[in-house]
PDB file of N, CA and C in Angstrom:
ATOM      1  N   UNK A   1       1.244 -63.787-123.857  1.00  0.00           N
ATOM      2  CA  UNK A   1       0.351 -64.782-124.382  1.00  0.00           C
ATOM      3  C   UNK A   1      -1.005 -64.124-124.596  1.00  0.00           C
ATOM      4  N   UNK A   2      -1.591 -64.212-125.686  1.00  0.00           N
ATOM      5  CA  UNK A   2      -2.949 -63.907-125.870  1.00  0.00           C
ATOM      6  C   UNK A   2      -3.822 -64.567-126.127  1.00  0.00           C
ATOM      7  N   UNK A   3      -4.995 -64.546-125.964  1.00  0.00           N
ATOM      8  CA  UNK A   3      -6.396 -65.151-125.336  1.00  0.00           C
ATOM      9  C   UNK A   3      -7.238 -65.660-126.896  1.00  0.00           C
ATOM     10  N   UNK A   4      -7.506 -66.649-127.113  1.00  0.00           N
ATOM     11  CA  UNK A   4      -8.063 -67.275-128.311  1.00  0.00           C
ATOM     12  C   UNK A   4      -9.663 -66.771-128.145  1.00  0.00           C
ATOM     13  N   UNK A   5     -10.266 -65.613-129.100  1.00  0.00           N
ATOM     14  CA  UNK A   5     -11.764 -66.032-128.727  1.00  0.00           C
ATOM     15  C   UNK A   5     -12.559 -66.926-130.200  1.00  0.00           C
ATOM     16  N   UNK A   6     -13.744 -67.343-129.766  1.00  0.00           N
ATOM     17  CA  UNK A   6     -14.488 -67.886-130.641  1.00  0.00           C
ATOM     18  C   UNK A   6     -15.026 -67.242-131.959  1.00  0.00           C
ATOM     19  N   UNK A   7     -14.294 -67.172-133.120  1.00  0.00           N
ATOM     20  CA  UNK A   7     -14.678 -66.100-134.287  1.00  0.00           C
ATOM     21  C   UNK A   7     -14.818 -67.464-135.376  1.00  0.00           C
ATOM     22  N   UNK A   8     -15.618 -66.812-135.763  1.00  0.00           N
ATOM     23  CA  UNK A   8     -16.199 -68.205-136.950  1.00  0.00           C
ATOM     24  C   UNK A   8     -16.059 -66.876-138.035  1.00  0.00           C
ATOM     25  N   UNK A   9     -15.608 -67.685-139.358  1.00  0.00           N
ATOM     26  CA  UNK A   9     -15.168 -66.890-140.323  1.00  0.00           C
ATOM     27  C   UNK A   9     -15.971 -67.554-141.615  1.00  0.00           C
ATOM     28  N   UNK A  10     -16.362 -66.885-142.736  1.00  0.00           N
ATOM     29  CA  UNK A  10     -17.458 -66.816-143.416  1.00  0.00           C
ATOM     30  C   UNK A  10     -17.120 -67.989-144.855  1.00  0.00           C
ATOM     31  N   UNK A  11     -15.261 -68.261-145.168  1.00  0.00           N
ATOM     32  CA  UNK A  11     -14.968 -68.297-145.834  1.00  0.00           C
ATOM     33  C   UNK A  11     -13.657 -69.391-145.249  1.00  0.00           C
ATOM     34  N   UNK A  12     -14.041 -70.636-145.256  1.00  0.00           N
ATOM     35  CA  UNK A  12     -12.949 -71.968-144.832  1.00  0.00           C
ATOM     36  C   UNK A  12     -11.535 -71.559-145.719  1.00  0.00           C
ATOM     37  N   UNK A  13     -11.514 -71.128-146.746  1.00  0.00           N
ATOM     38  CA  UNK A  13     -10.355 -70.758-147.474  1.00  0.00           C
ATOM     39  C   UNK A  13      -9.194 -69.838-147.109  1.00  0.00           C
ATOM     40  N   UNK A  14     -10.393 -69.047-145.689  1.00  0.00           N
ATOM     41  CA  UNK A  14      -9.519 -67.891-145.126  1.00  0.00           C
ATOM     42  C   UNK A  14      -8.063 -68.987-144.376  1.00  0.00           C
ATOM     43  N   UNK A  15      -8.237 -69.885-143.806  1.00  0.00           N
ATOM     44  CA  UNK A  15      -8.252 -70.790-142.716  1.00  0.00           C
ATOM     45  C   UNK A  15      -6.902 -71.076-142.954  1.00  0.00           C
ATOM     46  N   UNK A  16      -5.886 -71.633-141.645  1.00  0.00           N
ATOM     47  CA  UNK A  16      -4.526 -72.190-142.659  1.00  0.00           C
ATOM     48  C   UNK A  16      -4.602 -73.532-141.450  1.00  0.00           C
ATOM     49  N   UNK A  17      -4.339 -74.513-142.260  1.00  0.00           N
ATOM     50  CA  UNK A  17      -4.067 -75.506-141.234  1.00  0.00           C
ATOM     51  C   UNK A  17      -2.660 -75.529-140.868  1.00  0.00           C
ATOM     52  N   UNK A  18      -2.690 -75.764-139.220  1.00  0.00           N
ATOM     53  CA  UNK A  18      -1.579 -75.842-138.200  1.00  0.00           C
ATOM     54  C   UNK A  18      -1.428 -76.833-137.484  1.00  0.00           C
ATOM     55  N   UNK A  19      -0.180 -76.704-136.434  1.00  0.00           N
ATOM     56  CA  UNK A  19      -0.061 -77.558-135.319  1.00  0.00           C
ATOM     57  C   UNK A  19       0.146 -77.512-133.929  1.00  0.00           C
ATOM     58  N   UNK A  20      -0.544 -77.774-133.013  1.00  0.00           N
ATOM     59  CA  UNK A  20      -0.928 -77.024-131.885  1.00  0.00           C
ATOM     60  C   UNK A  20      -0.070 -77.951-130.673  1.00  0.00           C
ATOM     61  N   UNK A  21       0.503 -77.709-129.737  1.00  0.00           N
ATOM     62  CA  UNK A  21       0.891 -78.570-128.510  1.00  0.00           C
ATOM     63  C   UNK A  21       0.172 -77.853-127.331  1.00  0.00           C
ATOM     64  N   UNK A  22      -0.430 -78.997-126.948  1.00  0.00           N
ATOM     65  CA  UNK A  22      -0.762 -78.024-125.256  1.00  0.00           C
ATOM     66  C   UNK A  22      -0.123 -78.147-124.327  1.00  0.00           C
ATOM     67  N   UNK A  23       0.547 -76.786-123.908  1.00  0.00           N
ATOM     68  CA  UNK A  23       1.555 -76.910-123.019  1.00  0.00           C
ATOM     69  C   UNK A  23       1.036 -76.977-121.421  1.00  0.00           C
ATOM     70  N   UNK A  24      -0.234 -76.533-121.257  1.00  0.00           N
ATOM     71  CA  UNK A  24      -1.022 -76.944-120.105  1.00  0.00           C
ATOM     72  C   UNK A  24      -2.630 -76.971-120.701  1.00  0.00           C
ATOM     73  N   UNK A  25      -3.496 -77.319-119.547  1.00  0.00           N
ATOM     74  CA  UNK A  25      -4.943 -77.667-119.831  1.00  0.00           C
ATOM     75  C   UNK A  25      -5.366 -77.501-118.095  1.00  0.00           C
ATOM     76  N   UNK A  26      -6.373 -77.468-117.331  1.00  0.00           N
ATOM     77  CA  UNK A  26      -7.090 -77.040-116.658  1.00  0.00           C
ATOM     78  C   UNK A  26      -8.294 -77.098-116.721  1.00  0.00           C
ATOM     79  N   UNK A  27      -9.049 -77.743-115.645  1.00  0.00           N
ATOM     80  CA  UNK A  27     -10.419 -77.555-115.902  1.00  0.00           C
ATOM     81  C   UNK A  27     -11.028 -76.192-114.858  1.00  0.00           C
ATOM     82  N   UNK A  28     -12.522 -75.416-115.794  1.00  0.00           N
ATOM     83  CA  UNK A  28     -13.028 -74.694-115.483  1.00  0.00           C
ATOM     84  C   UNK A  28     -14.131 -75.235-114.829  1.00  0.00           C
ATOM     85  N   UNK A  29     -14.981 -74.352-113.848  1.00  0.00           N
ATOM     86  CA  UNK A  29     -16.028 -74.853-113.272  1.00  0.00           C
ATOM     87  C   UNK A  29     -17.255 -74.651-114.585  1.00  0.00           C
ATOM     88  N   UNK A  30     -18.318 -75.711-114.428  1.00  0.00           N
ATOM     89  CA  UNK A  30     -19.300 -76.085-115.482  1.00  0.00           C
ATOM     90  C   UNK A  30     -20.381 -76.444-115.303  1.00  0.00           C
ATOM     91  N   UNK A  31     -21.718 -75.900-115.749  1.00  0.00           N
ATOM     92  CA  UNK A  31     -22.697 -76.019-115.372  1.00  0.00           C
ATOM     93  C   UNK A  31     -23.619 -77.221-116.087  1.00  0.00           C
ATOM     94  N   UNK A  32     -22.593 -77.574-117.280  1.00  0.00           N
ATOM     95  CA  UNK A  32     -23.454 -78.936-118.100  1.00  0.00           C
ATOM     96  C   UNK A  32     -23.070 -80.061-117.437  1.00  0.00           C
ATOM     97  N   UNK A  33     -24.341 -80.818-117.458  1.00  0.00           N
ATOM     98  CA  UNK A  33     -24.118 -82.652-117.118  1.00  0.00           C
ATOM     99  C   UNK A  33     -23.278 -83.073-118.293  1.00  0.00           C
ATOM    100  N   UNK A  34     -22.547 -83.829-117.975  1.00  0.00           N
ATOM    101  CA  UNK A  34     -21.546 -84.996-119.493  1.00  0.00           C
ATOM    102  C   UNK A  34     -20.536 -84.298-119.677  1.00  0.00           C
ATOM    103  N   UNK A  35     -20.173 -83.000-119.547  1.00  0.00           N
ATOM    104  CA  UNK A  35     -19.177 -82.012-120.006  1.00  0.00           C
ATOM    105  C   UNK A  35     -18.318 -81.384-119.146  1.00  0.00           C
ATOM    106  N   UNK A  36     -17.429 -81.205-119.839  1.00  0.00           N
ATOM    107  CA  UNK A  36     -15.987 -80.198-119.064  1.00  0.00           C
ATOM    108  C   UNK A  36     -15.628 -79.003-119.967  1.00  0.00           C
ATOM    109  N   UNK A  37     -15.468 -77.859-119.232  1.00  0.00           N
ATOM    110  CA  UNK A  37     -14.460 -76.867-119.523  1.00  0.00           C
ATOM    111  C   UNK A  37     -13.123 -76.693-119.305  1.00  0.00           C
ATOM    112  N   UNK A  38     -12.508 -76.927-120.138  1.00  0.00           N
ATOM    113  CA  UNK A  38     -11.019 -77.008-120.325  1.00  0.00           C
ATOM    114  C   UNK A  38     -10.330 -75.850-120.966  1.00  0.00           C
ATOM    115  N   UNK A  39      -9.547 -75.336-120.024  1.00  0.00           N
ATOM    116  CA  UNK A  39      -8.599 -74.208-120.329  1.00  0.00           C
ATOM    117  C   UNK A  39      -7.264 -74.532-120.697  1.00  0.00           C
ATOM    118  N   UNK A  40      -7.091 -74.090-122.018  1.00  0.00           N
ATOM    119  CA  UNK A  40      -5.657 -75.044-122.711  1.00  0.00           C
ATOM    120  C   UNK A  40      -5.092 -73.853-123.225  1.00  0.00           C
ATOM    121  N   UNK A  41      -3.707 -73.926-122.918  1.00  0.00           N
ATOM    122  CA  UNK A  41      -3.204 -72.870-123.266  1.00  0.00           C
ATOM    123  C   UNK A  41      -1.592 -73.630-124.415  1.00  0.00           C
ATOM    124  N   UNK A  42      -2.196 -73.029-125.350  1.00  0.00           N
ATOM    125  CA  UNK A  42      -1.517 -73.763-126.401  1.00  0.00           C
ATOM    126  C   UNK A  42      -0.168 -73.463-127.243  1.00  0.00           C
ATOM    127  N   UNK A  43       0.857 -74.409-127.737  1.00  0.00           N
ATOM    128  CA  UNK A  43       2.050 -73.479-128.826  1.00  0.00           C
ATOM    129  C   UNK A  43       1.290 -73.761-130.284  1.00  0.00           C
ATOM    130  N   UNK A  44       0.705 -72.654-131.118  1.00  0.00           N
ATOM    131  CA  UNK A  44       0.555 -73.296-132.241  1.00  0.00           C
ATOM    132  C   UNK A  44       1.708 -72.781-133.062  1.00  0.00           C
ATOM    133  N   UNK A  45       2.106 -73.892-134.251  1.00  0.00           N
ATOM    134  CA  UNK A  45       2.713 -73.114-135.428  1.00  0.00           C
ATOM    135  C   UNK A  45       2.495 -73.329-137.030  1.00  0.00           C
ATOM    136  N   UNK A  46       2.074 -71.704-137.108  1.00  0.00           N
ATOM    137  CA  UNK A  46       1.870 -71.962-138.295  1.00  0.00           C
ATOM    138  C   UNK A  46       2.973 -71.665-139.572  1.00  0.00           C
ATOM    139  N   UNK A  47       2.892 -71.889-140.374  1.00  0.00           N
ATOM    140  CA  UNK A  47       3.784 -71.709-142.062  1.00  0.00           C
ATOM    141  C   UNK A  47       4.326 -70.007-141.774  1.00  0.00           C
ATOM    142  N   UNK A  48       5.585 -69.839-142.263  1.00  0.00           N
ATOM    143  CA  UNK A  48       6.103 -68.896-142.150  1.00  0.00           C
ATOM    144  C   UNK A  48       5.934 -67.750-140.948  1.00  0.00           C
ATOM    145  N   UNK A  49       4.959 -68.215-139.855  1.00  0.00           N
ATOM    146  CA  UNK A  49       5.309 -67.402-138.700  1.00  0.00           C
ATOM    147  C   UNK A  49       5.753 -67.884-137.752  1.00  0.00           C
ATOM    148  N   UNK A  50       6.552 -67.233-136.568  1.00  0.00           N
ATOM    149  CA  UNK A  50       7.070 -68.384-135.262  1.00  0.00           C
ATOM    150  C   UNK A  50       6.097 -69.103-134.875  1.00  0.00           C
ATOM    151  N   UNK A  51       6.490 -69.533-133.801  1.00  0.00           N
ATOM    152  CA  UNK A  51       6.025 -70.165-133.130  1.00  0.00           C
ATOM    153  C   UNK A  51       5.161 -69.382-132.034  1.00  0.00           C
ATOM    154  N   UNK A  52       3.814 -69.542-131.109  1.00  0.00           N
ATOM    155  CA  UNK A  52       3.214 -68.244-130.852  1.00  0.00           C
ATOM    156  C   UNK A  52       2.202 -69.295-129.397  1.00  0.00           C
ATOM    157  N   UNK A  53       1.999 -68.777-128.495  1.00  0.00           N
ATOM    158  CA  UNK A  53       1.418 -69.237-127.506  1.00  0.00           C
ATOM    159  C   UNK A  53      -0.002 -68.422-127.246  1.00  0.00           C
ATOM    160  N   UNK A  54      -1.287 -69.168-127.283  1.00  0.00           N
ATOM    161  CA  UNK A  54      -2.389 -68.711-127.118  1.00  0.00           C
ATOM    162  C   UNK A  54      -3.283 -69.196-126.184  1.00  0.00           C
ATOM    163  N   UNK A  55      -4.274 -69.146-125.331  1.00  0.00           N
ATOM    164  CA  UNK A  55      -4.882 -69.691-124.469  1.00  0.00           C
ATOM    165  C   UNK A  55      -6.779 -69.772-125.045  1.00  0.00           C
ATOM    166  N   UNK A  56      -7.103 -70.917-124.978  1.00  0.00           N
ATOM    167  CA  UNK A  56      -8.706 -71.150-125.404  1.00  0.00           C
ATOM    168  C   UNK A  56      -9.175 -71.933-124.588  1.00  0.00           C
ATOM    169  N   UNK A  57     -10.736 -71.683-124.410  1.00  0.00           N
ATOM    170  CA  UNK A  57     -11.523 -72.311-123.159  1.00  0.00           C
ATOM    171  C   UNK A  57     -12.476 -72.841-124.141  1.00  0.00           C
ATOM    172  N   UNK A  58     -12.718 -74.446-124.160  1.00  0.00           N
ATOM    173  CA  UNK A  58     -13.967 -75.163-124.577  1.00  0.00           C
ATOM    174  C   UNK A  58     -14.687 -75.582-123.524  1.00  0.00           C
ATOM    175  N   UNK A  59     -15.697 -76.369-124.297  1.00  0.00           N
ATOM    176  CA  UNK A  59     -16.530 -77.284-123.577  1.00  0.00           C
ATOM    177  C   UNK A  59     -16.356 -78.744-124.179  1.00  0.00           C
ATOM    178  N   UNK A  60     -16.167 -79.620-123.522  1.00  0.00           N
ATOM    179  CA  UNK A  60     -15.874 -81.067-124.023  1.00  0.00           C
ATOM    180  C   UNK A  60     -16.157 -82.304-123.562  1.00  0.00           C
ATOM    181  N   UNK A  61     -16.443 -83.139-124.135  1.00  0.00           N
ATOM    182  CA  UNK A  61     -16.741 -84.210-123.376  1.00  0.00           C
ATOM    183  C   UNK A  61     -15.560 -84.919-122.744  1.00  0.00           C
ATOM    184  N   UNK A  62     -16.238 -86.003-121.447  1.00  0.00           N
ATOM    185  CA  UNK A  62     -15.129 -86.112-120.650  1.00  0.00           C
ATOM    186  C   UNK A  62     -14.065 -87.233-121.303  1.00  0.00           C
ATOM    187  N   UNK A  63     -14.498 -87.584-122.025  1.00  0.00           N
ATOM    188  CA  UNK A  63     -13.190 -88.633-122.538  1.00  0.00           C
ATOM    189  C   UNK A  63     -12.676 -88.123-123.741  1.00  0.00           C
ATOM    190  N   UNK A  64     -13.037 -87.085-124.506  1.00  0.00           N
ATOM    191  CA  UNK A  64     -12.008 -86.222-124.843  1.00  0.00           C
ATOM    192  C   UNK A  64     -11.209 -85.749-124.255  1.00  0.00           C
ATOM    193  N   UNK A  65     -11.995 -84.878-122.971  1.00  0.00           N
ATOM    194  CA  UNK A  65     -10.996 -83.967-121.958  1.00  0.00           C
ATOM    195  C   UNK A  65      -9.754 -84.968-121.470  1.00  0.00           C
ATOM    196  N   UNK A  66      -9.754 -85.891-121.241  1.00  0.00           N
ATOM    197  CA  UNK A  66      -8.893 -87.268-120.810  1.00  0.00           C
ATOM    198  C   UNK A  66      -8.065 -87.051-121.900  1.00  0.00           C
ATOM    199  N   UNK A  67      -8.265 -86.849-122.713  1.00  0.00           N
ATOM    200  CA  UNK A  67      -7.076 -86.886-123.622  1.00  0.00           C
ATOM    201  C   UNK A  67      -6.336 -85.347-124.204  1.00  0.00           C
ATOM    202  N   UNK A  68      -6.650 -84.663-123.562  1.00  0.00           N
ATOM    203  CA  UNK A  68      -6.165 -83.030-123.687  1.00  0.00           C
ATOM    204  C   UNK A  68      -5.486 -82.965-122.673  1.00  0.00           C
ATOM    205  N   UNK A  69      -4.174 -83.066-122.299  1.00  0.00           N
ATOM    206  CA  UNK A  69      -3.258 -83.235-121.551  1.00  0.00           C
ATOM    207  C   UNK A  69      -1.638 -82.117-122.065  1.00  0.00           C
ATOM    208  N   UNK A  70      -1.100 -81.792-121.219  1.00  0.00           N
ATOM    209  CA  UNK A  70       0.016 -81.235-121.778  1.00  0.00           C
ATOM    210  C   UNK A  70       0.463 -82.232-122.878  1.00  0.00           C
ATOM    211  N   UNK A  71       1.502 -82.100-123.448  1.00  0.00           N
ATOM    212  CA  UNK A  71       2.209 -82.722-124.535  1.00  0.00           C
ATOM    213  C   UNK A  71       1.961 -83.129-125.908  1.00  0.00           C
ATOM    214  N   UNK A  72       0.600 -83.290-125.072  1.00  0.00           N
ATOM    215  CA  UNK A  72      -0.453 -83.551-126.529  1.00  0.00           C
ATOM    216  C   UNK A  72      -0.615 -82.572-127.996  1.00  0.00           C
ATOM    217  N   UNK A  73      -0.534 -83.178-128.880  1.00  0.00           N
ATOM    218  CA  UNK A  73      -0.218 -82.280-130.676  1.00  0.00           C
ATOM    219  C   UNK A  73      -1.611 -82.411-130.948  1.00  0.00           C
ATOM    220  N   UNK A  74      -2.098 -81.576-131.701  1.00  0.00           N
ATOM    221  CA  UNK A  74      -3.304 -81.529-132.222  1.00  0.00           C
ATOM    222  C   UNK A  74      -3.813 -80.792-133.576  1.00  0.00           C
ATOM    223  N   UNK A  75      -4.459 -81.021-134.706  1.00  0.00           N
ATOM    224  CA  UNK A  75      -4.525 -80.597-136.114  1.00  0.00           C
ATOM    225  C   UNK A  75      -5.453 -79.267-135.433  1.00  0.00           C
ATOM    226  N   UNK A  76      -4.814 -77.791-135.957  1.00  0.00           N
ATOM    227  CA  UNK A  76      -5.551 -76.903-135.536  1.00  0.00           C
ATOM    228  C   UNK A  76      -5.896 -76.192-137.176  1.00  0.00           C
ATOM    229  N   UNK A  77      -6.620 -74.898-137.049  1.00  0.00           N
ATOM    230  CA  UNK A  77      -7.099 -73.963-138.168  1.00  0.00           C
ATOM    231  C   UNK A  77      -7.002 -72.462-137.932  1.00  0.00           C
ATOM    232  N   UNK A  78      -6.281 -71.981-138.349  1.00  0.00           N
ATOM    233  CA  UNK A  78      -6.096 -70.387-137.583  1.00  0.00           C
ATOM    234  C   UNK A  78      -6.083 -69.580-139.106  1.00  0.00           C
ATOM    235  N   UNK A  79      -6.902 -68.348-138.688  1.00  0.00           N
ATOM    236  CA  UNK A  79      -6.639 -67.326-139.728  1.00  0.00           C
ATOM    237  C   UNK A  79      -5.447 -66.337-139.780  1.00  0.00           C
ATOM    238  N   UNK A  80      -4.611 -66.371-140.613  1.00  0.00           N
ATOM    239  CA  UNK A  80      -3.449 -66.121-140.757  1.00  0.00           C
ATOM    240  C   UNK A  80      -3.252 -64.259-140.504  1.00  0.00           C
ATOM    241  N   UNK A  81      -5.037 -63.498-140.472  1.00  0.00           N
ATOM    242  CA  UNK A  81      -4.658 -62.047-140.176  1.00  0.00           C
ATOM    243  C   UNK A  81      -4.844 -62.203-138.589  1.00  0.00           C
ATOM    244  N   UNK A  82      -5.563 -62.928-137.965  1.00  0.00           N
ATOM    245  CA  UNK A  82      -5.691 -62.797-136.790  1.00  0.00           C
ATOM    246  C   UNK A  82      -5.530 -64.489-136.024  1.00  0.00           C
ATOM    247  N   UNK A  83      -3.763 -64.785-136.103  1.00  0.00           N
ATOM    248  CA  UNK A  83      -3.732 -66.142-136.073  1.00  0.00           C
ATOM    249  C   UNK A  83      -4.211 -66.468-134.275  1.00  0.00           C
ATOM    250  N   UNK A  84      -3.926 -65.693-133.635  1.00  0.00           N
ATOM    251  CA  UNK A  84      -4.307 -66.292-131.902  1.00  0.00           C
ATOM    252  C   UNK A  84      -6.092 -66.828-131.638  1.00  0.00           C
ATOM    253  N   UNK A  85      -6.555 -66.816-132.807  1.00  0.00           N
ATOM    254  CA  UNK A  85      -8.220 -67.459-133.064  1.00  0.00           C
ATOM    255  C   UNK A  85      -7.945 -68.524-133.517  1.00  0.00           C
ATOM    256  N   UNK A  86      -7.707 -69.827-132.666  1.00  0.00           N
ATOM    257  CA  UNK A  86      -7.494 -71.136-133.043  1.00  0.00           C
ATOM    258  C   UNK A  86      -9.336 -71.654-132.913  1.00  0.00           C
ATOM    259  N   UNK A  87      -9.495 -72.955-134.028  1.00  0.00           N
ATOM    260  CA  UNK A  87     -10.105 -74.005-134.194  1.00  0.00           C
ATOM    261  C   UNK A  87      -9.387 -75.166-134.543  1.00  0.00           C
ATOM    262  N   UNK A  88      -9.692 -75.484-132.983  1.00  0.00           N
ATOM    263  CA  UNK A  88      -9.355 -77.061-133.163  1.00  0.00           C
ATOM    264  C   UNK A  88      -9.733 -78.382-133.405  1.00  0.00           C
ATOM    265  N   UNK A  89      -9.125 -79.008-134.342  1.00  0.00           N
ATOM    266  CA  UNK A  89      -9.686 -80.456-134.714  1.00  0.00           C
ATOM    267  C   UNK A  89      -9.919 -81.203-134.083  1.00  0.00           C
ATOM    268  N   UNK A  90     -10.292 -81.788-133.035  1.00  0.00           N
ATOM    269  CA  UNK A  90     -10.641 -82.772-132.067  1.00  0.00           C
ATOM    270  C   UNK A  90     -10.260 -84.623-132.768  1.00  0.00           C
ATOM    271  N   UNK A  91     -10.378 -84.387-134.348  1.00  0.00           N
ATOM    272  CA  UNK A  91     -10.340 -85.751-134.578  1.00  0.00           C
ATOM    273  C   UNK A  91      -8.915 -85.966-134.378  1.00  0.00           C
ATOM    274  N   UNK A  92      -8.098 -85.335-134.773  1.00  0.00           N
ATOM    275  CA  UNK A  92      -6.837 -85.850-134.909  1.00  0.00           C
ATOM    276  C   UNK A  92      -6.564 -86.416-132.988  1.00  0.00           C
ATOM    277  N   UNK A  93      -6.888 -86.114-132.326  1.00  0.00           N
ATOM    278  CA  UNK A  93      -7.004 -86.402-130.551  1.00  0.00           C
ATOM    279  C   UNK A  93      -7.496 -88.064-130.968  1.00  0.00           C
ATOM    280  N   UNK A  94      -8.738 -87.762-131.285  1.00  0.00           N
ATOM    281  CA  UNK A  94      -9.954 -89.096-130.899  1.00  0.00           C
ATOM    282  C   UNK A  94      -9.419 -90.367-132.054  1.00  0.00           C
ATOM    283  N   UNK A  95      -8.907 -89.843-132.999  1.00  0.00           N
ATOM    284  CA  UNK A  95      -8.561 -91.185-134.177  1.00  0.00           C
ATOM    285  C   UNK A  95      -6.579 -91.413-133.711  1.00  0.00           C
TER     286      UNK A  95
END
C-alpha cells in the first residue's frame, strides 16, 4: 500500500475522476479547535487500472469525520501518471 501525499496539479484536465471506498479511517492526534485528523486508508478505482489501495491523512471537520467510516464510497480525482495522489470530493459524503 502506498502513502497519498498532497500534490496539487496545475492543470484540472490532468485529473481522472474515480471511486474511492474506505476500507479503514482513524483518527490522528490534532492541534486545531473544530477539527480532526483522519487517517483513511482507501480502495480507489480508476478506468482501465485495477483496483489499488492508498492511505491519506486530512484535516476535517467533525461531522464530516462522522461520516468517513469504513464502507463508505466517495467521488475521488487522481492523476492517472501518479494515481496513489488522491483528491477527494467531500460533497459526494455531505449531499
Amino acid at each position: 500500500m502506498e502513502s497519498s501525499k498532497d500534490t496539487y496539479w496545475h492543470n484540472d484536465d490532468e485529473l481522472e475522476l474515480a471511486r474511492a471506498t474506505i476500507l479503514h479511517a482513524s483518527q490522528m492526534p490534532c492541534n486545531e479547535p473544530d477539527a480532526i485528523v483522519l487517517m483513511l486508508v482507501l480502495e480507489v478505482r480508476v478506468r482501465g487500472l485495477p483496483p489499488y489501495q492508498t492511505a491519506v491523512s486530512r484535516l476535517v471537520s467533525p461531522e464530516l469525520a462522522g461520516r468517513l467510516e469504513a464502507g463508505t464510497t466517495l467521488d475521488v480525482r487522481v492523476n492517472p501518471s501518479t494515481p496513489t495522489n488522491v483528491i477527494m470530493d467531500f460533497r459526494s459524503v455531505l449531499f
